[in-house]
PDB file of N, CA and C in Angstrom:
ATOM      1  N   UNK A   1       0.835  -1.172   0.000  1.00  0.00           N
ATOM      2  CA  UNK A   1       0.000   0.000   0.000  1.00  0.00           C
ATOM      3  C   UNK A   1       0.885   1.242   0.000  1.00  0.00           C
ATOM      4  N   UNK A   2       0.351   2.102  -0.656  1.00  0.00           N
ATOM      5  CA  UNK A   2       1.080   3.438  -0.978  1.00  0.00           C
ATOM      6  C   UNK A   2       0.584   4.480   0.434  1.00  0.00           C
ATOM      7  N   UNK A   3       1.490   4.997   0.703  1.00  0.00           N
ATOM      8  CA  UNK A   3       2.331   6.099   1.171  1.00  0.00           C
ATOM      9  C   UNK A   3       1.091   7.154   1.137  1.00  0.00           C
ATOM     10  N   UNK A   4       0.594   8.491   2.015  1.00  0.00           N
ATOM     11  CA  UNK A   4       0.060   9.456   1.499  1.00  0.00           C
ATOM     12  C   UNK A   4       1.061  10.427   1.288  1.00  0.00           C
ATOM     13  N   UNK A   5       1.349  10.838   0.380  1.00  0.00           N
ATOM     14  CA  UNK A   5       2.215  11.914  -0.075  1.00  0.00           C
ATOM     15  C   UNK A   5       1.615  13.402  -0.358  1.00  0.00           C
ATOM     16  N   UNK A   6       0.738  13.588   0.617  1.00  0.00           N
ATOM     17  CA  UNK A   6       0.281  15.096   0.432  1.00  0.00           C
ATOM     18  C   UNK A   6       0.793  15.545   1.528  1.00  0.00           C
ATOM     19  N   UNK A   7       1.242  16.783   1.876  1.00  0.00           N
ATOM     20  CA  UNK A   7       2.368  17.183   3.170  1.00  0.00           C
ATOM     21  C   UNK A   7       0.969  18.121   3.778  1.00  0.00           C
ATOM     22  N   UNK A   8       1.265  17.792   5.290  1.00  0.00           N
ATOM     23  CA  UNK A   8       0.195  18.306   6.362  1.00  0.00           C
ATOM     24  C   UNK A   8       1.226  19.043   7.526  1.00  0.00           C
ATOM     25  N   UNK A   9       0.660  20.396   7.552  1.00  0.00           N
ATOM     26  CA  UNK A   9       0.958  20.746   8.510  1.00  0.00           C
ATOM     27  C   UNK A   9       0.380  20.935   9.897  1.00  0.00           C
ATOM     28  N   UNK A  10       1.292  20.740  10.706  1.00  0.00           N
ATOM     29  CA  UNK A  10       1.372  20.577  11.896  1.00  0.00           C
ATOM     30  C   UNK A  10       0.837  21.415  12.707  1.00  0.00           C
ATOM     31  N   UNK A  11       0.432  21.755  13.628  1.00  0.00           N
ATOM     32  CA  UNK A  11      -0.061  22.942  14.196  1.00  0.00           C
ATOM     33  C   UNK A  11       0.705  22.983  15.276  1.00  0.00           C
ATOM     34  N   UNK A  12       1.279  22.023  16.049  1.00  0.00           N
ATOM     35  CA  UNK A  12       2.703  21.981  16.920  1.00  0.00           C
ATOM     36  C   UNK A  12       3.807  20.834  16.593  1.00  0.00           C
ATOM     37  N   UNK A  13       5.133  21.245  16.980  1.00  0.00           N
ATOM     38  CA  UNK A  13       5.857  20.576  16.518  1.00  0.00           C
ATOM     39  C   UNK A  13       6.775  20.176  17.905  1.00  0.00           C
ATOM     40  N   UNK A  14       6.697  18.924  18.206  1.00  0.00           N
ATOM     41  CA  UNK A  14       7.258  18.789  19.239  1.00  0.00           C
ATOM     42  C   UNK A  14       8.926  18.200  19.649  1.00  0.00           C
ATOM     43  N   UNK A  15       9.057  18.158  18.474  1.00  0.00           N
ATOM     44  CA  UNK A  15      10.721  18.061  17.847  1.00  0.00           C
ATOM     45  C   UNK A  15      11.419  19.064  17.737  1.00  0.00           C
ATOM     46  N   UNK A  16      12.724  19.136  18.605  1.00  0.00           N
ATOM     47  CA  UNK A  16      13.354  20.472  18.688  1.00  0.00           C
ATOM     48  C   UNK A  16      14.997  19.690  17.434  1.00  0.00           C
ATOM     49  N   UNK A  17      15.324  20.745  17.020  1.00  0.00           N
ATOM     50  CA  UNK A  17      16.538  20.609  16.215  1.00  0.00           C
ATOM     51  C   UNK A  17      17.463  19.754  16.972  1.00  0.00           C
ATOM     52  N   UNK A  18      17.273  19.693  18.444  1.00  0.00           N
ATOM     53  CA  UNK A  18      18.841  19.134  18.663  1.00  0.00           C
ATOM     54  C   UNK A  18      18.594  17.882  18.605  1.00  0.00           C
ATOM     55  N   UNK A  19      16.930  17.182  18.837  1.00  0.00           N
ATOM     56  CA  UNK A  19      17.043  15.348  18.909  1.00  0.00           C
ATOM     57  C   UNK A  19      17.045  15.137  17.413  1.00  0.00           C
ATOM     58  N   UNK A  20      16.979  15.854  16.316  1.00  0.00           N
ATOM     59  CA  UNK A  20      17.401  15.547  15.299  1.00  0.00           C
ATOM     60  C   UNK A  20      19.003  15.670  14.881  1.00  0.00           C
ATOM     61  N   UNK A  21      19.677  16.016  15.796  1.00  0.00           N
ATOM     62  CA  UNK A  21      21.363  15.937  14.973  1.00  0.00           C
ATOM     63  C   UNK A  21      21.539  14.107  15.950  1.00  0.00           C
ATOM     64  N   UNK A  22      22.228  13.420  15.037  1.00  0.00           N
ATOM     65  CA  UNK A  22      22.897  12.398  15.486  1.00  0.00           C
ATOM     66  C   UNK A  22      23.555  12.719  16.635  1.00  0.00           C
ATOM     67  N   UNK A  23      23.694  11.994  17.944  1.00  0.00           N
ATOM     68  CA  UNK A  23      24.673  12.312  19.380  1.00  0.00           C
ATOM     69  C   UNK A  23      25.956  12.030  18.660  1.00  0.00           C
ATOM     70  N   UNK A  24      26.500  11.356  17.918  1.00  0.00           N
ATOM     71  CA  UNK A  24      27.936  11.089  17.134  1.00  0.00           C
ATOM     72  C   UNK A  24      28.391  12.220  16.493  1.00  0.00           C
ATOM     73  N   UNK A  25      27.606  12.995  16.256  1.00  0.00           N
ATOM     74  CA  UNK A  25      27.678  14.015  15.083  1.00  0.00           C
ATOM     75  C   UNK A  25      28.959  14.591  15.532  1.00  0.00           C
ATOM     76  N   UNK A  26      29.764  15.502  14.647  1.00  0.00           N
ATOM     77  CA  UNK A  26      31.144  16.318  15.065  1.00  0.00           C
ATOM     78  C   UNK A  26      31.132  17.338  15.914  1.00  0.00           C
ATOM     79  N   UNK A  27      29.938  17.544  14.850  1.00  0.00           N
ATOM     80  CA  UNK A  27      29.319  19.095  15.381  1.00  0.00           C
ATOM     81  C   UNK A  27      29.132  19.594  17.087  1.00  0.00           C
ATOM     82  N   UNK A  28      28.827  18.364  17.286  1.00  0.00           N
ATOM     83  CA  UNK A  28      28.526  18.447  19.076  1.00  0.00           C
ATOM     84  C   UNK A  28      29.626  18.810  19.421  1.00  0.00           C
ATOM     85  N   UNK A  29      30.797  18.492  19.471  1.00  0.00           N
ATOM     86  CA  UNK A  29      32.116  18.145  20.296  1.00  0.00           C
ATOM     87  C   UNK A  29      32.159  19.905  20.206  1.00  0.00           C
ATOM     88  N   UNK A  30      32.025  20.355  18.709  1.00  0.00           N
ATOM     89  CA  UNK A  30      32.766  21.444  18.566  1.00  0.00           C
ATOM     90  C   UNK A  30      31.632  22.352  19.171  1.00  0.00           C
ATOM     91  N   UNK A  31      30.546  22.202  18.911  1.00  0.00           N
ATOM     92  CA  UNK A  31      29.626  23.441  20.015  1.00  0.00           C
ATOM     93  C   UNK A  31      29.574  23.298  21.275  1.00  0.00           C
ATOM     94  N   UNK A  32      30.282  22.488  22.191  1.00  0.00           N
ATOM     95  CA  UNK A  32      30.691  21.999  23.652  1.00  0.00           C
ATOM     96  C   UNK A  32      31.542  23.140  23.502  1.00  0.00           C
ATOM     97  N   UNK A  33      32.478  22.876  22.676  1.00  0.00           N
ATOM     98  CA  UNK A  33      33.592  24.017  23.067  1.00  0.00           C
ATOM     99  C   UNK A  33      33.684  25.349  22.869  1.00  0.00           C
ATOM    100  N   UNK A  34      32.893  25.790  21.306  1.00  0.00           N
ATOM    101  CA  UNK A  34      32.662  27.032  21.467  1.00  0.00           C
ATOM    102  C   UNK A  34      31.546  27.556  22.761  1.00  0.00           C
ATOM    103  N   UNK A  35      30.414  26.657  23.201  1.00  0.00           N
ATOM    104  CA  UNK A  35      29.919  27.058  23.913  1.00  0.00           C
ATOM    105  C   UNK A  35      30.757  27.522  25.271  1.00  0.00           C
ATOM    106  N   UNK A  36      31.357  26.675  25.497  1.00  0.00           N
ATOM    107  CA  UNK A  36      32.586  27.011  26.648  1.00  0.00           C
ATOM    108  C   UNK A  36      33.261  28.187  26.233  1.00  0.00           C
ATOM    109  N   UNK A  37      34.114  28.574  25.249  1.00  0.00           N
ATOM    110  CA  UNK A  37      34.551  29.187  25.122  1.00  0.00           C
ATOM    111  C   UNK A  37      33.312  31.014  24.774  1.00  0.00           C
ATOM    112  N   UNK A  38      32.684  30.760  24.316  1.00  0.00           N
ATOM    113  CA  UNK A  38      31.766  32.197  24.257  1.00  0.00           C
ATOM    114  C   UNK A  38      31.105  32.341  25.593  1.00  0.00           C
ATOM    115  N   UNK A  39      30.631  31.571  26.772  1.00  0.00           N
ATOM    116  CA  UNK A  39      30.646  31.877  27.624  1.00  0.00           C
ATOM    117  C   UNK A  39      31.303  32.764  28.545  1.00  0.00           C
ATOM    118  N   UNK A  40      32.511  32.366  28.645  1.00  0.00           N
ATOM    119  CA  UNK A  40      33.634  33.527  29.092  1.00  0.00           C
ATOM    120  C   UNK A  40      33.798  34.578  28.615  1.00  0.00           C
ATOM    121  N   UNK A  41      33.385  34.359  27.501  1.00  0.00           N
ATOM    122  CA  UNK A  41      33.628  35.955  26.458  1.00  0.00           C
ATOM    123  C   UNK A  41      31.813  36.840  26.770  1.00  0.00           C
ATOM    124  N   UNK A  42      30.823  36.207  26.947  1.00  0.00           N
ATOM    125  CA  UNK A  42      29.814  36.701  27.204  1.00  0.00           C
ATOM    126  C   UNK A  42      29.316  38.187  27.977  1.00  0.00           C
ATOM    127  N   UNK A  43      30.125  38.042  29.144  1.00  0.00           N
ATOM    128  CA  UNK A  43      30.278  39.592  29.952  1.00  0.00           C
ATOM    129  C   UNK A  43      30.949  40.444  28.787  1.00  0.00           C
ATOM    130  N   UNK A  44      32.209  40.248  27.995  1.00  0.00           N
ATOM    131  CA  UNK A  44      32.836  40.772  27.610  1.00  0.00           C
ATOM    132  C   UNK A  44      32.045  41.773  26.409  1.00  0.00           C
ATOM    133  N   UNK A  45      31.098  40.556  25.983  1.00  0.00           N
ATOM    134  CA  UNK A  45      30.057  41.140  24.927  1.00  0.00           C
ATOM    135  C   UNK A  45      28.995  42.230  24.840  1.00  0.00           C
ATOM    136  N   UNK A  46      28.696  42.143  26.513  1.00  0.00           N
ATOM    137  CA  UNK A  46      27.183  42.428  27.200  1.00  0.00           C
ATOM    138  C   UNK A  46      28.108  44.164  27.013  1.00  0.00           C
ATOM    139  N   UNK A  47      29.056  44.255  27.659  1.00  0.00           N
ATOM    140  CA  UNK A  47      29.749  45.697  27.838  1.00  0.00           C
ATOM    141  C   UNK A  47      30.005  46.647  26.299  1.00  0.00           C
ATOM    142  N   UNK A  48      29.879  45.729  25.433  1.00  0.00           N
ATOM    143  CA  UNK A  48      29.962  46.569  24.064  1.00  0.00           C
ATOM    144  C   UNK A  48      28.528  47.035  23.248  1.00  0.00           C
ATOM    145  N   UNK A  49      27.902  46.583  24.147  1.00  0.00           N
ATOM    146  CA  UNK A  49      26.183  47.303  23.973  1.00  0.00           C
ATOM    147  C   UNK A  49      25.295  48.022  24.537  1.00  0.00           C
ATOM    148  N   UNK A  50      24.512  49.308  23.958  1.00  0.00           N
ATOM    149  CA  UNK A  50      23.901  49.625  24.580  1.00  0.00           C
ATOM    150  C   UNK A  50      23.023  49.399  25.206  1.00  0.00           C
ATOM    151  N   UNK A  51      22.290  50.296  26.258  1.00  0.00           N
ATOM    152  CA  UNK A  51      21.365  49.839  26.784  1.00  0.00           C
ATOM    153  C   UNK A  51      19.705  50.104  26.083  1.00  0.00           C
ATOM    154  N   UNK A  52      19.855  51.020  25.113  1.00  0.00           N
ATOM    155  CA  UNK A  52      18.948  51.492  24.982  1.00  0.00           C
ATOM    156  C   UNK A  52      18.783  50.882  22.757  1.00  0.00           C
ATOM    157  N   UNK A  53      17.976  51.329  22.907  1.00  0.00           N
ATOM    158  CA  UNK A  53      17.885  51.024  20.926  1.00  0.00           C
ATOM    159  C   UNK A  53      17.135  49.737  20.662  1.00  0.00           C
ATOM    160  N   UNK A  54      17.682  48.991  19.349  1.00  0.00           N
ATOM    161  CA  UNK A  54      16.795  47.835  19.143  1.00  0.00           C
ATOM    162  C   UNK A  54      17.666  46.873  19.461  1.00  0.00           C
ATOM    163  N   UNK A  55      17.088  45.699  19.724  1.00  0.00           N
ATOM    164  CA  UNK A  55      18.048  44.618  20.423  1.00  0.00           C
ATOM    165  C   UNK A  55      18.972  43.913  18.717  1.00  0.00           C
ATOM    166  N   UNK A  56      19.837  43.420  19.427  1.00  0.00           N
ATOM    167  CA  UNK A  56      20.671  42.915  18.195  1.00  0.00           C
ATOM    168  C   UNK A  56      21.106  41.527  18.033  1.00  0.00           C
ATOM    169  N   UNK A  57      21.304  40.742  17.175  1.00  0.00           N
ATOM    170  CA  UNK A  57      21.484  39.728  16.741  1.00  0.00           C
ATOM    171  C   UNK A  57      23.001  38.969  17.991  1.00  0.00           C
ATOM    172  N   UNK A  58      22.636  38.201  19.456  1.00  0.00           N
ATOM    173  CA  UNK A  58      23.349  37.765  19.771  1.00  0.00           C
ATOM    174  C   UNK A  58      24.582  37.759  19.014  1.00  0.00           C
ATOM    175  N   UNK A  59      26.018  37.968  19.369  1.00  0.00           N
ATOM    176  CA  UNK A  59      27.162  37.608  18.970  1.00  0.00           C
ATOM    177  C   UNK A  59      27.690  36.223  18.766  1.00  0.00           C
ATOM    178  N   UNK A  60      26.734  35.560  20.293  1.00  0.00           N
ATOM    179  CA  UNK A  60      27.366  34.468  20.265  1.00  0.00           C
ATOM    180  C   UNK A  60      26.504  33.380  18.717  1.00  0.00           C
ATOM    181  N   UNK A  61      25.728  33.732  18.199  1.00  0.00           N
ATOM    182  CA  UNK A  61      25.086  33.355  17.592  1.00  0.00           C
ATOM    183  C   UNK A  61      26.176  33.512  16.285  1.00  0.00           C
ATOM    184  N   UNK A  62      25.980  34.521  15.568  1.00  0.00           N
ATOM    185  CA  UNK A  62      27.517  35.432  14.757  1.00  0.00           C
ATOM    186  C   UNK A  62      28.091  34.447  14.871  1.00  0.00           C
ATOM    187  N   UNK A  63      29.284  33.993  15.910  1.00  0.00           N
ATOM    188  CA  UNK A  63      29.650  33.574  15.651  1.00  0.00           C
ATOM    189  C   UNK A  63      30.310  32.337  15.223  1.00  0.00           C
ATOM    190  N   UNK A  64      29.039  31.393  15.722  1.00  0.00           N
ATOM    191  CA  UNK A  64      28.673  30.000  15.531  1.00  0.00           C
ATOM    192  C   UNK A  64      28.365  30.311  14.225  1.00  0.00           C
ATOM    193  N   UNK A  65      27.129  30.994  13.242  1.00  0.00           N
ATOM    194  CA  UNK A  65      26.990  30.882  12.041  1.00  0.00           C
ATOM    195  C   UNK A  65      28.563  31.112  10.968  1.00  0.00           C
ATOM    196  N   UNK A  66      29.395  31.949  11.908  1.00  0.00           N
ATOM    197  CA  UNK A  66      30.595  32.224  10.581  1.00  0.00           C
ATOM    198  C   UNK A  66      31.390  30.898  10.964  1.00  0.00           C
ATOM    199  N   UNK A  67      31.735  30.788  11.803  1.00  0.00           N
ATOM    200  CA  UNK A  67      32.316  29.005  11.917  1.00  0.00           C
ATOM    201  C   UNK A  67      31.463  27.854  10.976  1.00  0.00           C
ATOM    202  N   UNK A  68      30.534  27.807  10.914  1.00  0.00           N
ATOM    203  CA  UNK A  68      30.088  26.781  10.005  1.00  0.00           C
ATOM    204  C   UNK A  68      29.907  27.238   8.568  1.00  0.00           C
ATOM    205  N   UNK A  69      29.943  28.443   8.214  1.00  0.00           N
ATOM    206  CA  UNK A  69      30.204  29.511   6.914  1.00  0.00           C
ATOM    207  C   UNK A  69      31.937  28.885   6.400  1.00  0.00           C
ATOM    208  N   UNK A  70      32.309  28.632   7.531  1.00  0.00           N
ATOM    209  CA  UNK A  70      33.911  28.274   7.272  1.00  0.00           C
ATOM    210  C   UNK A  70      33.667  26.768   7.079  1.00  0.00           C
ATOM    211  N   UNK A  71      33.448  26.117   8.016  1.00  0.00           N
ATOM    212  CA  UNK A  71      33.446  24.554   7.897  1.00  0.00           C
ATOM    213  C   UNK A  71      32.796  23.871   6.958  1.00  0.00           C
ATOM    214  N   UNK A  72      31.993  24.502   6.318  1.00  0.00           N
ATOM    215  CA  UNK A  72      31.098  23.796   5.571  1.00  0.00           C
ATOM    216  C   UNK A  72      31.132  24.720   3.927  1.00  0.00           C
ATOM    217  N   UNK A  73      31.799  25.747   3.987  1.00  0.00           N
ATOM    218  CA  UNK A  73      32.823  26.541   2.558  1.00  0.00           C
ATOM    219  C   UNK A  73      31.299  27.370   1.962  1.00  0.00           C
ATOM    220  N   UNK A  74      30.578  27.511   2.946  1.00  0.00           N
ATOM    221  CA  UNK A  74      29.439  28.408   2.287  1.00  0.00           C
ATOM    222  C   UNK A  74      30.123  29.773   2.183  1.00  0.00           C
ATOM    223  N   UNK A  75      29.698  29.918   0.287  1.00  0.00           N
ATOM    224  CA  UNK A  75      30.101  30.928  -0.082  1.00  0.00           C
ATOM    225  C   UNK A  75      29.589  32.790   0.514  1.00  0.00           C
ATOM    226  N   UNK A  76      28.715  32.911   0.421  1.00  0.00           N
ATOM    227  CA  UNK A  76      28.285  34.209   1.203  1.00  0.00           C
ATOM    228  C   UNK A  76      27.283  34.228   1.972  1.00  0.00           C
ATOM    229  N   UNK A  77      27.699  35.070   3.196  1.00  0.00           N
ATOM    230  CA  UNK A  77      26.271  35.359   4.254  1.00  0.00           C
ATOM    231  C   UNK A  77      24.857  35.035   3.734  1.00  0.00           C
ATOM    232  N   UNK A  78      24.276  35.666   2.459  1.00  0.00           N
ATOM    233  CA  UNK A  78      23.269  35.405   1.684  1.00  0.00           C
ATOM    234  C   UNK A  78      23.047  34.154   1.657  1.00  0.00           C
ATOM    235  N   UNK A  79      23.960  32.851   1.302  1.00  0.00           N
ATOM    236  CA  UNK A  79      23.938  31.741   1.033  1.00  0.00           C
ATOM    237  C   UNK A  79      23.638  31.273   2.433  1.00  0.00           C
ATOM    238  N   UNK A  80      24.612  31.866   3.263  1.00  0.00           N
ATOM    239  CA  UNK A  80      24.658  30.925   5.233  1.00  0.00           C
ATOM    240  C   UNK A  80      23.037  31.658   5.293  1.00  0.00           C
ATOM    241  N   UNK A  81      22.890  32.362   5.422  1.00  0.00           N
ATOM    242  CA  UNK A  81      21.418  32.565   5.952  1.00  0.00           C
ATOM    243  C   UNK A  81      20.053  31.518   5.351  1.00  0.00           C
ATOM    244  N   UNK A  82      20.643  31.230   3.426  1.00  0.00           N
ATOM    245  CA  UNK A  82      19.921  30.571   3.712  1.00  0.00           C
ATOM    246  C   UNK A  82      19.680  28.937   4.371  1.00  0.00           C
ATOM    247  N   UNK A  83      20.740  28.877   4.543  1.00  0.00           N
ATOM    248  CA  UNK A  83      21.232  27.735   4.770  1.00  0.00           C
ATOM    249  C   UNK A  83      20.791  27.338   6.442  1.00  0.00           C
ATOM    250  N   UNK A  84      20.874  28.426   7.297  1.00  0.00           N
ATOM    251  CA  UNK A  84      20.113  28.737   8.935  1.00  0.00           C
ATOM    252  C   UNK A  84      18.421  29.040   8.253  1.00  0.00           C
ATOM    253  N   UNK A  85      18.038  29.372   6.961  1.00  0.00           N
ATOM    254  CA  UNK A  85      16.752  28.950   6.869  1.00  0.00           C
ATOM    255  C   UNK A  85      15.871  27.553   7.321  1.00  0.00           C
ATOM    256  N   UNK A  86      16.787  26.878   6.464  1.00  0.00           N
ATOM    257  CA  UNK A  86      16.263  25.226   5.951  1.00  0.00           C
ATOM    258  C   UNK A  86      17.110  24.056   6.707  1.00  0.00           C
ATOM    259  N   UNK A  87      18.107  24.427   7.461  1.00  0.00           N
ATOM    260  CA  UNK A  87      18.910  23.565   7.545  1.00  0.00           C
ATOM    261  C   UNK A  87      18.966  23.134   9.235  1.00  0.00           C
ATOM    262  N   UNK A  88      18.246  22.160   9.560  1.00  0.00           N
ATOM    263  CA  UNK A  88      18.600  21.780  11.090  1.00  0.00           C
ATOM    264  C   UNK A  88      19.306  21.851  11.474  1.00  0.00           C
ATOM    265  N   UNK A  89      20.450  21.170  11.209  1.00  0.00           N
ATOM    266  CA  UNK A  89      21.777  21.276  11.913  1.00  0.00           C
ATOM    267  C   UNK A  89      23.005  22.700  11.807  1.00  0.00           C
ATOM    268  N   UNK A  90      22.189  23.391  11.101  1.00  0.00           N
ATOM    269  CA  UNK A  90      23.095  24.785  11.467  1.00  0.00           C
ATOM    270  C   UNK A  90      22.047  24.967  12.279  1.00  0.00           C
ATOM    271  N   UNK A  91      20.564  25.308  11.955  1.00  0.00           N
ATOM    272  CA  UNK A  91      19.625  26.024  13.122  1.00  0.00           C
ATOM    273  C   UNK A  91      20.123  25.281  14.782  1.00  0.00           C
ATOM    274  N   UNK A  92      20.337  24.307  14.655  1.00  0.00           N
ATOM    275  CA  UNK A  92      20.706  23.661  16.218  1.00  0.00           C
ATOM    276  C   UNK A  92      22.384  24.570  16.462  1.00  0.00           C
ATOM    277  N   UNK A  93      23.170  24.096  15.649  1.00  0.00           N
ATOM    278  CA  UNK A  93      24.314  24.659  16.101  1.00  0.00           C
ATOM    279  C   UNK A  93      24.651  26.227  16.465  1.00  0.00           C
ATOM    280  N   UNK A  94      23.636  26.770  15.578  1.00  0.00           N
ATOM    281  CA  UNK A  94      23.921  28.411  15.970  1.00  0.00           C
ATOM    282  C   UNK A  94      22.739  28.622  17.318  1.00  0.00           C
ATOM    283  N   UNK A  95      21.683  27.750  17.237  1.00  0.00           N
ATOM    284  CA  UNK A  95      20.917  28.293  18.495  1.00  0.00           C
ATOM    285  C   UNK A  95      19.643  28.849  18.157  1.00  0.00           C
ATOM    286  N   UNK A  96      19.323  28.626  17.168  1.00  0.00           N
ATOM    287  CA  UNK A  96      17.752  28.985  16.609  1.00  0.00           C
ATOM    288  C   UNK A  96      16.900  28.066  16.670  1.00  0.00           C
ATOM    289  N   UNK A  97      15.735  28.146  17.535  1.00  0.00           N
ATOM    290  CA  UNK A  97      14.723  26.984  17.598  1.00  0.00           C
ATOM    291  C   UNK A  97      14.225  27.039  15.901  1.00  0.00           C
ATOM    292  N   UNK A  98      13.094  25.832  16.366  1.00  0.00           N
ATOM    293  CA  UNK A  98      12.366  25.918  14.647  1.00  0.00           C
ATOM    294  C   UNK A  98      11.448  27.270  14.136  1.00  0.00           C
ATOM    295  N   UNK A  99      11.272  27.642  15.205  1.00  0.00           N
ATOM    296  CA  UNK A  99      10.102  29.131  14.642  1.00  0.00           C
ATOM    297  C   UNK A  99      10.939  29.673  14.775  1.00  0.00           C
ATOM    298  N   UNK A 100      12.045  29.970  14.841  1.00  0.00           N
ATOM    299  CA  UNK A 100      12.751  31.374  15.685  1.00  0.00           C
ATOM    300  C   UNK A 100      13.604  31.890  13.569  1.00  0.00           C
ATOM    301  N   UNK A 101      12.926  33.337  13.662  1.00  0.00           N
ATOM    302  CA  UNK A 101      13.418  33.197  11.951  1.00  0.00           C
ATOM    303  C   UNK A 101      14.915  34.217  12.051  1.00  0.00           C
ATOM    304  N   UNK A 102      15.227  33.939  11.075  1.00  0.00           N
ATOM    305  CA  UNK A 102      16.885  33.706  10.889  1.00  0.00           C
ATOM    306  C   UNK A 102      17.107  35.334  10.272  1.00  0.00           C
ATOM    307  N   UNK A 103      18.047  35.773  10.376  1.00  0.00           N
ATOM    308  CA  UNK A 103      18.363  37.329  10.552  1.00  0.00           C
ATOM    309  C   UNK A 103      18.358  38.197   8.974  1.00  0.00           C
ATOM    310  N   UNK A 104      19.204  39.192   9.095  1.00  0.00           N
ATOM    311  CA  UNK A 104      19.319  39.166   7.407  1.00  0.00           C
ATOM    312  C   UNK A 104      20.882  38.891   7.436  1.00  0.00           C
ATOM    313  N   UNK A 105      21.427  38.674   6.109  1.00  0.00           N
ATOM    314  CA  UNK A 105      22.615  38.437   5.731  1.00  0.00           C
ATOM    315  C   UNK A 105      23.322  39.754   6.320  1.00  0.00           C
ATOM    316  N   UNK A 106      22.716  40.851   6.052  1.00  0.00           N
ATOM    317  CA  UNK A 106      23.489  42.456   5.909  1.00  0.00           C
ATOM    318  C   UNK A 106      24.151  42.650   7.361  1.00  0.00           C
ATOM    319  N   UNK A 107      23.558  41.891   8.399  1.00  0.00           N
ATOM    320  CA  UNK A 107      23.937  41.970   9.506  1.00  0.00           C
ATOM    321  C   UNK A 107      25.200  41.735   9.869  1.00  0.00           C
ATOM    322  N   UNK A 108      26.010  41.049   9.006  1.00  0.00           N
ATOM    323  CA  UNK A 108      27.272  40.718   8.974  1.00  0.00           C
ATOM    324  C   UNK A 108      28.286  41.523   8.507  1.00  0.00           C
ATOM    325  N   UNK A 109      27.806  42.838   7.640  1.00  0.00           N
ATOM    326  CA  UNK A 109      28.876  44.067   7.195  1.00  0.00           C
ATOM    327  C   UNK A 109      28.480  45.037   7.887  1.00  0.00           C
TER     328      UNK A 109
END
């Protein structure tokens, strides 16, 4: 018997990005460590912003997306963004749930 192949959406989704990356995956080891490591740097971050204006695109986020911009040879911000569109395992690694929508490219110049 065949398959229904008409796509239904969900009205909740109770699957978060991270039980979809494999526990083997690489990726983990290395967001253990940047997480460790941007932690410490976190105060450091909080002091280069104001208090007042519109809120801004976490750093620590920045810079999980340009690390995998590197690791994975995506050619331009335009491209990584879309790529934190559609792509679980950057949305897990940089820290974007599934609704949470993804920035603009320009944010990066």
């Amino acid at each position: 018997m065949s398959g229904d192949a008409e796509e239904t959406d969900a009205v909740f989704s109770y699957v978060s990005p991270a039980q979809r990356v494999p526990k083997d995956h690489p990726l983990r080891i290395v967001r253990e460590i940047t997480d460790a490591a941007l932690r410490r740097l976190s105060r450091d971050f909080e002091g280069l912003y104001s208090k007042v204006g519109r809120p801004s695109v976490p750093p620590e986020r920045l810079l999980r997306a340009l690390l995998l911009q590197y690791f994975y040879g995506v050619r331009s911000e335009r491209l990584l963004m879309e790529q934190l569109d559609y792509n679980l395992l950057f949305r897990w690694f940089v820290g974007l749930g599934m609704d949470d929508q993804v920035w603009d490219a320009t944010t990066f110049t």
